[in-house]
N, C-alpha and C. Protein backbone atom coordinates (compact mmCIF):
# COMPACT_ATOMS: atom_id res chain seq x y z
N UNK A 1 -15.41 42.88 -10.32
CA UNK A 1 -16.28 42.27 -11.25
C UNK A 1 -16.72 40.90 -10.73
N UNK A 2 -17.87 40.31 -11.23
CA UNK A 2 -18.12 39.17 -10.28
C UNK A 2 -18.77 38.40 -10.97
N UNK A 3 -18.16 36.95 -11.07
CA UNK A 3 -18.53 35.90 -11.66
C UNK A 3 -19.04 34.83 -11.89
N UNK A 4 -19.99 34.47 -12.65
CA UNK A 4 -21.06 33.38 -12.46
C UNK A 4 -21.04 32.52 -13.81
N UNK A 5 -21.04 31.28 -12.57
CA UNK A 5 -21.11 29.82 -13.64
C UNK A 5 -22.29 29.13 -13.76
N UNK A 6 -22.73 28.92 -15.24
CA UNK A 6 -23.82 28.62 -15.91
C UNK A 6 -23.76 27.00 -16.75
N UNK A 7 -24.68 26.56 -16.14
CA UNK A 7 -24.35 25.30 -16.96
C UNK A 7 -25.30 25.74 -17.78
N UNK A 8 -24.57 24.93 -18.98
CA UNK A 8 -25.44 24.57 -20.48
C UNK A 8 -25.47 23.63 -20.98
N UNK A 9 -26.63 23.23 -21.29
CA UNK A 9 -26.61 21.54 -21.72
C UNK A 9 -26.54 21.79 -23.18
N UNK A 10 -25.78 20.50 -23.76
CA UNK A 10 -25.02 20.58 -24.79
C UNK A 10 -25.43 18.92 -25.83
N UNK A 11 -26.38 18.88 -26.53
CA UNK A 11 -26.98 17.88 -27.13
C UNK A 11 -26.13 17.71 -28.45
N UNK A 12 -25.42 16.54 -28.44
CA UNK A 12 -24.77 15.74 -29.76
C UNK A 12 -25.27 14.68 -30.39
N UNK A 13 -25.68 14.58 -31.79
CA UNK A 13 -25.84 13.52 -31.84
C UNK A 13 -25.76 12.72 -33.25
N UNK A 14 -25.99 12.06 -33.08
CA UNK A 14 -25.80 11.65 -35.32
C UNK A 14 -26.92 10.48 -35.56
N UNK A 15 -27.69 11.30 -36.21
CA UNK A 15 -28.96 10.75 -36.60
C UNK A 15 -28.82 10.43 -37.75
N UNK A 16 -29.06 8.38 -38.55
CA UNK A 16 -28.96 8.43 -39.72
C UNK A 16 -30.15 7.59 -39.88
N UNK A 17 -30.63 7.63 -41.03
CA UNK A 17 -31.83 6.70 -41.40
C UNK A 17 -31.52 5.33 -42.34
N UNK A 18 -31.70 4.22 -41.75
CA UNK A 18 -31.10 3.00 -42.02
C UNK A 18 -32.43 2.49 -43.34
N UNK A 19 -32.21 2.31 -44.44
CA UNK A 19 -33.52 1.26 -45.06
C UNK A 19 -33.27 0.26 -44.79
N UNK A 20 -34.07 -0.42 -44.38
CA UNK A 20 -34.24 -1.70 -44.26
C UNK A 20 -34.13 -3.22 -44.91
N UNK A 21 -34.68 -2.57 -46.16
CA UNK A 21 -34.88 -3.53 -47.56
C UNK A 21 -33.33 -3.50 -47.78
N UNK A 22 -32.62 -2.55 -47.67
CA UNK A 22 -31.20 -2.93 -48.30
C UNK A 22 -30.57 -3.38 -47.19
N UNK A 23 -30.18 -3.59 -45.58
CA UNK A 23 -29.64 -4.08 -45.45
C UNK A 23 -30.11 -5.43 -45.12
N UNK A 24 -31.47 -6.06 -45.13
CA UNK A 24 -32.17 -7.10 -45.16
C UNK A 24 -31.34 -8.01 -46.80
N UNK A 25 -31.13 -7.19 -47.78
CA UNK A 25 -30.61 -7.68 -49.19
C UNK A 25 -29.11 -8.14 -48.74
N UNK A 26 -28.57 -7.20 -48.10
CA UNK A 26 -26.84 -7.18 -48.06
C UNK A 26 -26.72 -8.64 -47.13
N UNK A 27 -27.75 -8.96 -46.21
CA UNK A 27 -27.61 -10.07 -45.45
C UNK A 27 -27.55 -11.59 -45.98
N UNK A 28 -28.88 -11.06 -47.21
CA UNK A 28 -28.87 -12.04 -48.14
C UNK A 28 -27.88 -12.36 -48.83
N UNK A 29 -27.06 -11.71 -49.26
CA UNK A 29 -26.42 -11.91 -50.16
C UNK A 29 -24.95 -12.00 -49.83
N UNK A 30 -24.71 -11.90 -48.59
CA UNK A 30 -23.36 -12.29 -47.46
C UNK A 30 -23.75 -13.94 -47.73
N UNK A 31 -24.85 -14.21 -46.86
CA UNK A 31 -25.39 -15.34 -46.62
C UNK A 31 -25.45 -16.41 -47.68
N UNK A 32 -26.22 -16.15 -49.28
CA UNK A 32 -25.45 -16.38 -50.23
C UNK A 32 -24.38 -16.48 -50.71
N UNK A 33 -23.56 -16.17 -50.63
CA UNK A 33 -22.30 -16.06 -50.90
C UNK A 33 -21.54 -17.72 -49.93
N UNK A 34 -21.99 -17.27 -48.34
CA UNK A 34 -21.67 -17.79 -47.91
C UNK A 34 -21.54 -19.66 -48.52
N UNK A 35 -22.66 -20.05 -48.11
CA UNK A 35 -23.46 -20.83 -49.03
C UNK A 35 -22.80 -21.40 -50.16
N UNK A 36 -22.53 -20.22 -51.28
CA UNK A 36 -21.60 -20.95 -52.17
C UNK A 36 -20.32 -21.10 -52.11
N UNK A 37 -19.40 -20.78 -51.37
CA UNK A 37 -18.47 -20.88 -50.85
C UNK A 37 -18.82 -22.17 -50.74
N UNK A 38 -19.07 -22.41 -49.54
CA UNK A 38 -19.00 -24.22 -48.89
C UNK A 38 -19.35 -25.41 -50.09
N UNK A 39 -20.27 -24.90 -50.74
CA UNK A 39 -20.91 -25.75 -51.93
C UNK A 39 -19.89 -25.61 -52.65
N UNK A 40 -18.88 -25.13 -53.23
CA UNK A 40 -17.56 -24.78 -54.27
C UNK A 40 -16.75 -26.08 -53.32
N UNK A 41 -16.52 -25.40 -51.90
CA UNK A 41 -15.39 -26.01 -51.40
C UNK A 41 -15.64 -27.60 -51.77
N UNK A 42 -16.88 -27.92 -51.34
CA UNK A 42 -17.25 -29.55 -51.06
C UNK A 42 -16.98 -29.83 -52.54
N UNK A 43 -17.64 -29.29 -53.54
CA UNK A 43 -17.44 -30.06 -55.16
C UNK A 43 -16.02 -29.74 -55.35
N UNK A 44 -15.09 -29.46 -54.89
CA UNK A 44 -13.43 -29.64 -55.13
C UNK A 44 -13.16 -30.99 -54.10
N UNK A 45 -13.38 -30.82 -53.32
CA UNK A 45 -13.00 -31.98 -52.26
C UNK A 45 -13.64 -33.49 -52.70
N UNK A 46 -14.70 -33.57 -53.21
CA UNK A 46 -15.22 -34.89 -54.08
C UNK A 46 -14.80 -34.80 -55.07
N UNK A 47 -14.79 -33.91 -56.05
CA UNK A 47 -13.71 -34.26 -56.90
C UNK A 47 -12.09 -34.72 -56.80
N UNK A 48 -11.74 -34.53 -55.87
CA UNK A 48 -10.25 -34.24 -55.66
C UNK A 48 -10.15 -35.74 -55.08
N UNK A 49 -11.33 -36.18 -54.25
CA UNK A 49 -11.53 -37.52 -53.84
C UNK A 49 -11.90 -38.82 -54.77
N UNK A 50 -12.80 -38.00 -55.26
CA UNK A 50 -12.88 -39.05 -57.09
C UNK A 50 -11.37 -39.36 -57.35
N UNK A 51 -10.80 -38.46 -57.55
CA UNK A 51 -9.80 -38.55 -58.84
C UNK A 51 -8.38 -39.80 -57.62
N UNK A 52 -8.68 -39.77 -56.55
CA UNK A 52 -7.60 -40.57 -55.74
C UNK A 52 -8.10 -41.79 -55.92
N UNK A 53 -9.38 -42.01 -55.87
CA UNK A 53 -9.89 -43.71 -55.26
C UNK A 53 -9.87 -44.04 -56.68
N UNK A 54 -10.03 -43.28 -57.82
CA UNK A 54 -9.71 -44.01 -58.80
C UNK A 54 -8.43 -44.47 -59.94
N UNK A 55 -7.80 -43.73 -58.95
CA UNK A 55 -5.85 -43.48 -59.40
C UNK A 55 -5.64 -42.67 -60.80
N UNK A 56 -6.17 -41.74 -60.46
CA UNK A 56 -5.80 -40.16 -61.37
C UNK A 56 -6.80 -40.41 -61.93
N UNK A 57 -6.44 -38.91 -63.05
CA UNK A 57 -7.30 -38.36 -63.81
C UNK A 57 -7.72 -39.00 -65.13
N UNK A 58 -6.45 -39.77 -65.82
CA UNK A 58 -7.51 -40.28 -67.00
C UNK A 58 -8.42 -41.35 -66.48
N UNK A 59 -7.94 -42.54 -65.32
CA UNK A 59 -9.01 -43.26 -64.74
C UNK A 59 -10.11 -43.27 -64.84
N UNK A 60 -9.85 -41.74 -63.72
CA UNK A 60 -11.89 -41.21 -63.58
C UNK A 60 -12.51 -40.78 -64.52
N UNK A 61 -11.96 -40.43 -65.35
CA UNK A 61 -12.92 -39.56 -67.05
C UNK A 61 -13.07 -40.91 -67.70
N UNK A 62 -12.09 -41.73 -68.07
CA UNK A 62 -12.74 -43.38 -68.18
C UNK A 62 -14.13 -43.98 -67.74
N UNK A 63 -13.70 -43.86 -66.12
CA UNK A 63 -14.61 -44.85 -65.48
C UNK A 63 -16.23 -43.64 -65.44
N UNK A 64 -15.77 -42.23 -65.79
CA UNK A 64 -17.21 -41.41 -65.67
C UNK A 64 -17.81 -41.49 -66.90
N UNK A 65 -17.30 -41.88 -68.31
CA UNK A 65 -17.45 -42.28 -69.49
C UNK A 65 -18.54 -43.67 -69.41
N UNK A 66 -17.69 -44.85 -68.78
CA UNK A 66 -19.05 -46.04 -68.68
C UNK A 66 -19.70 -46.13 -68.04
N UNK A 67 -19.37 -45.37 -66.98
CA UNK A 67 -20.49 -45.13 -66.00
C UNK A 67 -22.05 -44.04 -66.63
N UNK A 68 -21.67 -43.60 -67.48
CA UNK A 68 -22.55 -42.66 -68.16
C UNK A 68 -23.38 -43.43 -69.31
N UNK A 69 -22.13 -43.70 -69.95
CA UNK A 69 -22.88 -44.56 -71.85
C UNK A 69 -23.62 -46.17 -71.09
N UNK A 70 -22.75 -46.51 -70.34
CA UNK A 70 -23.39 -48.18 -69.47
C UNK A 70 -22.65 -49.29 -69.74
């Protein structure tokens, strides 16, 4: 009997269709996020800095009191 080798080409592949608009949104909204993150962090850290230079907390609600009415 007599034997013969055949190549066969063999195509794989994974085709997906990406929209655009949504991951253009998801970027946004990482990015946002991001954003408020840092903006959160910083208004704890000035606050947290308020409340030292003016030697605690009833101090600063004091001194943010005349600083407000005058």
């Amino acid at each position: 009997m007599l034997r013969t080798n055949a190549a066969v080409k063999v195509k794989t592949g994974n085709r997906q269709k990406v929209n655009v608009g949504t991951e253009v949104s998801r970027a946004g909204v990482v990015t946002l996020a991001i954003a408020a993150g840092l903006v959160g962090a910083w208004v704890i850290t000035a606050f947290v800095a308020g409340m030292v230079a003016s030697g605690g907390l009833v101090p600063m609600i004091s001194n943010w009191f005349s600083a407000v009415i005058g």
